[in-house]
N, C-alpha and C. Protein backbone atom coordinates (compact mmCIF):
# COMPACT_ATOMS: atom_id res chain seq x y z
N UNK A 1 -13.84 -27.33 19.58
CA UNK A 1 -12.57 -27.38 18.88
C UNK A 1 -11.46 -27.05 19.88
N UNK A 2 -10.64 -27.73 20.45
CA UNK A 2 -9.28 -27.45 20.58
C UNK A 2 -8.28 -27.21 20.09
N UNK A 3 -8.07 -26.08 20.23
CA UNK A 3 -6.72 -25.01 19.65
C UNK A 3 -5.84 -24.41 20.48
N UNK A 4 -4.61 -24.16 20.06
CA UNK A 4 -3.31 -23.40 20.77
C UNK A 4 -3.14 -22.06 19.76
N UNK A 5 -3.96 -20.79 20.46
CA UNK A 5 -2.64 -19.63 19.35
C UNK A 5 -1.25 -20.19 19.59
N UNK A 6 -0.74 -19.94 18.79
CA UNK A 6 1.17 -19.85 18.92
C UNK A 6 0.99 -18.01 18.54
N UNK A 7 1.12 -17.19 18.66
CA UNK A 7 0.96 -15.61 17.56
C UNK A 7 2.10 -15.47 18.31
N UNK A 8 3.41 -14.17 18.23
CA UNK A 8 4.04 -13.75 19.24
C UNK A 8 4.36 -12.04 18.46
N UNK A 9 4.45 -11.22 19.20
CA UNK A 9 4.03 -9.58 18.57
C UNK A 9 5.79 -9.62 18.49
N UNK A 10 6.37 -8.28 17.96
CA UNK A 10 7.12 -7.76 17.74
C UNK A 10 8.17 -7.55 18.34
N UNK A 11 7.50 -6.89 19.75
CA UNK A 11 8.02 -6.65 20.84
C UNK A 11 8.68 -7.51 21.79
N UNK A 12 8.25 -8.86 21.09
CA UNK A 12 8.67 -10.20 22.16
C UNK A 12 10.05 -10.33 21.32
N UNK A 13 10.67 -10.14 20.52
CA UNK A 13 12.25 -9.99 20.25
C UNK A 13 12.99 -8.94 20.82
N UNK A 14 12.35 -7.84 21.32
CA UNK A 14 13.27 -6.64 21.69
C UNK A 14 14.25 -7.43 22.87
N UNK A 15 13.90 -8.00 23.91
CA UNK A 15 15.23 -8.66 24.83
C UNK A 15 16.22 -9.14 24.20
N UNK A 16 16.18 -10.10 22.61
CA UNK A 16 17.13 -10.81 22.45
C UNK A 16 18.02 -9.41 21.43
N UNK A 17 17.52 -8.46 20.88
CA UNK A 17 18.45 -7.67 20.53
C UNK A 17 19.22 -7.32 21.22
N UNK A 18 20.45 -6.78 20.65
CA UNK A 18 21.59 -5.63 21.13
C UNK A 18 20.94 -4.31 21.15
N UNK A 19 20.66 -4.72 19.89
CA UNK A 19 20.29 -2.98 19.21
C UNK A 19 19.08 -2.81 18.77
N UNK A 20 17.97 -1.71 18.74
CA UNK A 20 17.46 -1.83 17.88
C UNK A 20 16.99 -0.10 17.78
N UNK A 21 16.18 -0.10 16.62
CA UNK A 21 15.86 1.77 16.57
C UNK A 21 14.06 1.64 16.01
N UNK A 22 13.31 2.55 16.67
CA UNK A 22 12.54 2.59 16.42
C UNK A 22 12.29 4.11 15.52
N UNK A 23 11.23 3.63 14.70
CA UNK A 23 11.47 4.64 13.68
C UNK A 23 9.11 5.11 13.74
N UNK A 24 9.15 6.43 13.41
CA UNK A 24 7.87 6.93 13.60
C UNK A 24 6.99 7.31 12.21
N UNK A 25 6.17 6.79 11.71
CA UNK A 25 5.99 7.15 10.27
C UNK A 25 4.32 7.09 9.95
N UNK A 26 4.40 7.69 8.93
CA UNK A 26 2.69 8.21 8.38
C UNK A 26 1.86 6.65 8.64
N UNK A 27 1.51 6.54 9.50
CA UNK A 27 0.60 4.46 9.64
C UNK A 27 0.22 4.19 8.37
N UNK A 28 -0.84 5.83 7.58
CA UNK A 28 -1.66 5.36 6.38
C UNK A 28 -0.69 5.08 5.28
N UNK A 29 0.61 5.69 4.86
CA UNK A 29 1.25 5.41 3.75
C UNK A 29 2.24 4.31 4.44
N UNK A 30 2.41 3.60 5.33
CA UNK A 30 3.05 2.12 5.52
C UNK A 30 3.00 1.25 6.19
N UNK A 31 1.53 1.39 7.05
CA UNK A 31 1.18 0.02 7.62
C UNK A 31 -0.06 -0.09 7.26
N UNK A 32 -0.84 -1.08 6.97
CA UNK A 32 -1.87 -2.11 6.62
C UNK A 32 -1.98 -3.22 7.05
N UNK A 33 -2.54 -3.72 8.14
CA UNK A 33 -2.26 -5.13 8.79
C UNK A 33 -3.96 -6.11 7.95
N UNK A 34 -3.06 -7.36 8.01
CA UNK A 34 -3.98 -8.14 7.71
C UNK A 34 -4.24 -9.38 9.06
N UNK A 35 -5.35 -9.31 9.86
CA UNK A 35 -5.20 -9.74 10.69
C UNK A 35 -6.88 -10.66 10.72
N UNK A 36 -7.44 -10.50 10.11
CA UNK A 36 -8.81 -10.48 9.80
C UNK A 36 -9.49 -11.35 8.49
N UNK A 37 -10.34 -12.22 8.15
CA UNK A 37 -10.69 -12.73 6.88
C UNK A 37 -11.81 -11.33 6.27
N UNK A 38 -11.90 -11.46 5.16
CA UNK A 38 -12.92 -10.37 4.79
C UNK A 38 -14.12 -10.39 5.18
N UNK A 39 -14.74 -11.74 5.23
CA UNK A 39 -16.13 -12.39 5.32
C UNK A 39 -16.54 -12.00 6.83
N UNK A 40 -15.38 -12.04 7.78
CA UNK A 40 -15.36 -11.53 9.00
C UNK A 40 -16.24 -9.92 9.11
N UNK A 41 -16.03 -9.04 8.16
CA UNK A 41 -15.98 -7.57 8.52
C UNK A 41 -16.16 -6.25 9.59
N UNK A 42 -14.76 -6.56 10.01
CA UNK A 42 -14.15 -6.48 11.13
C UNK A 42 -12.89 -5.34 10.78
N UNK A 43 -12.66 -5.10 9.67
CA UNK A 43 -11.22 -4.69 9.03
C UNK A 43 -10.23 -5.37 9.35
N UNK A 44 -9.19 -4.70 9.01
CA UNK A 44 -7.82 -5.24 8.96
C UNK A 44 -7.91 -6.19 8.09
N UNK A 45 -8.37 -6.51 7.07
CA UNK A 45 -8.34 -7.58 6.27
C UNK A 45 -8.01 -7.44 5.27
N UNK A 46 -7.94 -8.55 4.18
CA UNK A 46 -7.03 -8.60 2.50
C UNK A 46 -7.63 -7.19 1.70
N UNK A 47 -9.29 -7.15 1.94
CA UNK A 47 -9.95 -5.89 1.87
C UNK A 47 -9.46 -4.58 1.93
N UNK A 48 -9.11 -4.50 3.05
CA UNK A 48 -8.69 -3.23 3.42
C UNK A 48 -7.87 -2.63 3.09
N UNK A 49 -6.73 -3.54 3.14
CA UNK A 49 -5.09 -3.85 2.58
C UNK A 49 -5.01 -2.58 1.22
N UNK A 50 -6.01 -3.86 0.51
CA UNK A 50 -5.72 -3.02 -0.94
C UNK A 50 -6.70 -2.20 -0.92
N UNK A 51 -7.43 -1.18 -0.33
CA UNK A 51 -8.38 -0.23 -0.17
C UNK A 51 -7.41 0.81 0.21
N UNK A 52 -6.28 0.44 0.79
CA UNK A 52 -5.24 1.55 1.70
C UNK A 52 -3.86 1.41 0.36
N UNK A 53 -3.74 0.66 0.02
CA UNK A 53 -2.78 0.76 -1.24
C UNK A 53 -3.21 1.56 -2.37
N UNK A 54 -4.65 1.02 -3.06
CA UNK A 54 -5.59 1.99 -3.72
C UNK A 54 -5.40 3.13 -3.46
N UNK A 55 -5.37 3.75 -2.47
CA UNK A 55 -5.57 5.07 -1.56
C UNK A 55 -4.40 5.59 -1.83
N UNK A 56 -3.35 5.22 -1.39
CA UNK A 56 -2.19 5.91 -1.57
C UNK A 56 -1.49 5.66 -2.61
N UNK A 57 -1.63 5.31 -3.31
CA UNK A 57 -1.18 5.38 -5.10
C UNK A 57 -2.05 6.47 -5.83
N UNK A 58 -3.06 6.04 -5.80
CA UNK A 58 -4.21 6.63 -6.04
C UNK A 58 -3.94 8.49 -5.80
N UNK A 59 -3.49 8.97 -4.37
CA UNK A 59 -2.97 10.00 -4.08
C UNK A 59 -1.36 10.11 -4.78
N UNK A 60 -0.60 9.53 -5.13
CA UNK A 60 0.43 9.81 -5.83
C UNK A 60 0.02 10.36 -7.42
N UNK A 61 -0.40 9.77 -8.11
CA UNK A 61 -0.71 9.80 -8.92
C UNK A 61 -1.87 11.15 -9.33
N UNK A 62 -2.19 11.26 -8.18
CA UNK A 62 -3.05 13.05 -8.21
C UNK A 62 -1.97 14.02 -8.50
N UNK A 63 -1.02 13.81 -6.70
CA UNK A 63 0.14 14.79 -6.89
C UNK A 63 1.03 14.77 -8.07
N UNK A 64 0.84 14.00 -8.86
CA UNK A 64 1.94 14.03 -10.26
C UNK A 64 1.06 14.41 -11.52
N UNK A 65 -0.34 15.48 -10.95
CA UNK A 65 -1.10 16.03 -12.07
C UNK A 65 -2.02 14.44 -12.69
N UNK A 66 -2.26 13.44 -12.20
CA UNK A 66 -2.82 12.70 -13.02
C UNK A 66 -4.36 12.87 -12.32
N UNK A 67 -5.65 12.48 -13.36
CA UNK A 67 -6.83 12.23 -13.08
C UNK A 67 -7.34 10.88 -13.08
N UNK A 68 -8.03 10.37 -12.31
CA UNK A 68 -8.51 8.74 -11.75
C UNK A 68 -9.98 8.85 -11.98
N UNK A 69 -10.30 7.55 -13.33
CA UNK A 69 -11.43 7.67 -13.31
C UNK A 69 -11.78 5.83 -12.79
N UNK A 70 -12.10 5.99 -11.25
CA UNK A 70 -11.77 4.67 -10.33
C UNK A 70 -10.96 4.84 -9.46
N UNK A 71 -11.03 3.91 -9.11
CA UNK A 71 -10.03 4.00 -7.76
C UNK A 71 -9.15 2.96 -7.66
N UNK A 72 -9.43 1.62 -8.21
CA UNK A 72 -8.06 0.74 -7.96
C UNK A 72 -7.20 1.05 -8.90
N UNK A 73 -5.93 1.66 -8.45
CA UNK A 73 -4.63 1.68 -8.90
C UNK A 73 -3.75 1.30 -8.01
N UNK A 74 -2.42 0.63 -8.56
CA UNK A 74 -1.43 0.30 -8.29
C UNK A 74 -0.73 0.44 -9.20
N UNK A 75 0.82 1.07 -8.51
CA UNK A 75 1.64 1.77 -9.27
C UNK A 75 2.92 0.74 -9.02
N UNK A 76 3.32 0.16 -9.63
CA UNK A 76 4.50 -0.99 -9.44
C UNK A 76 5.57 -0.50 -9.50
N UNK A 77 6.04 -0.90 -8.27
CA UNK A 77 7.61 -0.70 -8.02
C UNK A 77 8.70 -0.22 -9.40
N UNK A 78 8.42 -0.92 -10.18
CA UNK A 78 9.53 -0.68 -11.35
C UNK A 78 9.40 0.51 -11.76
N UNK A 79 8.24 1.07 -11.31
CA UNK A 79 8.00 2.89 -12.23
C UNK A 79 8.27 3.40 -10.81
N UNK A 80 7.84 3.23 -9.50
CA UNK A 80 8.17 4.18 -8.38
C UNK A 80 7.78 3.82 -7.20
N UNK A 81 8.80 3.70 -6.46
CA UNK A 81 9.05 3.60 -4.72
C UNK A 81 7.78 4.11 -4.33
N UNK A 82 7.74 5.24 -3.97
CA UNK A 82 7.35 6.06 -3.25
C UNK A 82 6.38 7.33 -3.39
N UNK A 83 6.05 7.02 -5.45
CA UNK A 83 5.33 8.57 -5.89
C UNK A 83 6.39 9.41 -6.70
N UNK A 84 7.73 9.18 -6.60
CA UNK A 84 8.38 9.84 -7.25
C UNK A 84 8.94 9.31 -8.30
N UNK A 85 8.87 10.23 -9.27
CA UNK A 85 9.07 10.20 -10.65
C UNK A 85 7.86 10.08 -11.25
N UNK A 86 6.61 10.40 -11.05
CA UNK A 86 5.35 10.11 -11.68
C UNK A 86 5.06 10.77 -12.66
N UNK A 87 5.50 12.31 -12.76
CA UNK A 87 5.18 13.26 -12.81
C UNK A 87 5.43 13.34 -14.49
N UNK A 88 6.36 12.78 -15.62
CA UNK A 88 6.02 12.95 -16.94
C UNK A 88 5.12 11.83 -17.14
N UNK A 89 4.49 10.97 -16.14
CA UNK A 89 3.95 10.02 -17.06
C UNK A 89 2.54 9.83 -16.26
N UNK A 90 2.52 11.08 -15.32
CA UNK A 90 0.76 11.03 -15.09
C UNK A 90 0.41 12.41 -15.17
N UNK A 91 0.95 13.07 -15.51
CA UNK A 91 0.99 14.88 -15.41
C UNK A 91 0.00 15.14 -16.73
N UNK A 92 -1.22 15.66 -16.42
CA UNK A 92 -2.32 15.76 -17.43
C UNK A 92 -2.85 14.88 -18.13
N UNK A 93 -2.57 13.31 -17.85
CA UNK A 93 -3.13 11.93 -17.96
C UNK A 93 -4.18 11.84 -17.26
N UNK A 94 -5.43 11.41 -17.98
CA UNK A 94 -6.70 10.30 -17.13
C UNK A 94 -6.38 8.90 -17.38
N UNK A 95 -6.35 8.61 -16.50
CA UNK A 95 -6.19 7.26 -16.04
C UNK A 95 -7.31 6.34 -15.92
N UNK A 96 -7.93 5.19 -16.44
CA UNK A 96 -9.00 4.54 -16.18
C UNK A 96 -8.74 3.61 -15.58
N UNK A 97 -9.34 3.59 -14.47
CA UNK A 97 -9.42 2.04 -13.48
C UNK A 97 -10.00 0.95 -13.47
N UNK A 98 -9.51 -0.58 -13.08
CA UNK A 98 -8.91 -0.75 -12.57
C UNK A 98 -7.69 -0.63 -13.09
N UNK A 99 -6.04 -0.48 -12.92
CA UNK A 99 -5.18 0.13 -13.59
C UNK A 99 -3.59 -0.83 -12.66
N UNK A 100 -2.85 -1.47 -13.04
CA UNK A 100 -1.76 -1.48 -13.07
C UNK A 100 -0.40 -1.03 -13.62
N UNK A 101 -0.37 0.54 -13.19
CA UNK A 101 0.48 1.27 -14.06
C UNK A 101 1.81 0.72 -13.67
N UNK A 102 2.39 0.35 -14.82
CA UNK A 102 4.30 -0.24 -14.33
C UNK A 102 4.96 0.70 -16.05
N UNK A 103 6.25 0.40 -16.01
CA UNK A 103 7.31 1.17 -17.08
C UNK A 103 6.55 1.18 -18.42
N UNK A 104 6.08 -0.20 -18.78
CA UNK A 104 5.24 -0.25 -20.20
C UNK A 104 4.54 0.43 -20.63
N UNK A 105 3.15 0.96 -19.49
CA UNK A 105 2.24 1.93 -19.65
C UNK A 105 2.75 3.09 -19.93
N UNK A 106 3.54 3.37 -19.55
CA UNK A 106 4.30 4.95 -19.29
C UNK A 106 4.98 5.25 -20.62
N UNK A 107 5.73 3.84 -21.04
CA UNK A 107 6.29 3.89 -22.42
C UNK A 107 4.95 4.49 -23.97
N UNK A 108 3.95 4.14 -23.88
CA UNK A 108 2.73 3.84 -24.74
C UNK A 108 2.21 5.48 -24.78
């Protein structure tokens, strides 16, 4: 098979900026690369992705007093950024997984 990568990293724009700022942050709560097919298993893949999203929702939802019976959760944007505000609507809640908690659930 003949092929060309084209890929080009991040870093290959820093010349054409003016400006730029680099910023230093927790990898596990905001990077997840998908670089990988699953079938591969290799990581970095669609797999993993949501194994590391799982994970850190999953940990929000502890810190706001809630109990996880499972592990896939996802907590949708419309109820919370970041983990905050969880706290009247998972605070002494069990939660059963798999689980897409958004405003509705919280309403119920």
């Amino acid at each position: 098979i003949n092929a060309e990568y084209m890929g080009a990293f991040i870093f290959d724009v820093f010349r054409f900026a003016r400006h730029f700022h680099v910023l230093q942050v927790d990898r596990s709560a905001e990077f997840s690369p998908i670089k990988n097919a699953d079938e591969l298993g290799k990581g970095d893949s669609p797999a993993t992705a949501r194994r590391d999203v799982y994970r850190l929702h999953g940990s929000w939802v502890r810190a706001a007093g809630g109990t996880l019976e499972g592990e896939e959760i996802e907590v949708s944007p419309l109820l919370s950024y970041e983990g905050e505000g969880l706290d009247a609507s998972c605070n002494q809640r069990m939660l059963t997984c798999p689980l897409h908690l958004t405003p509705v659930d919280v309403a119920n």
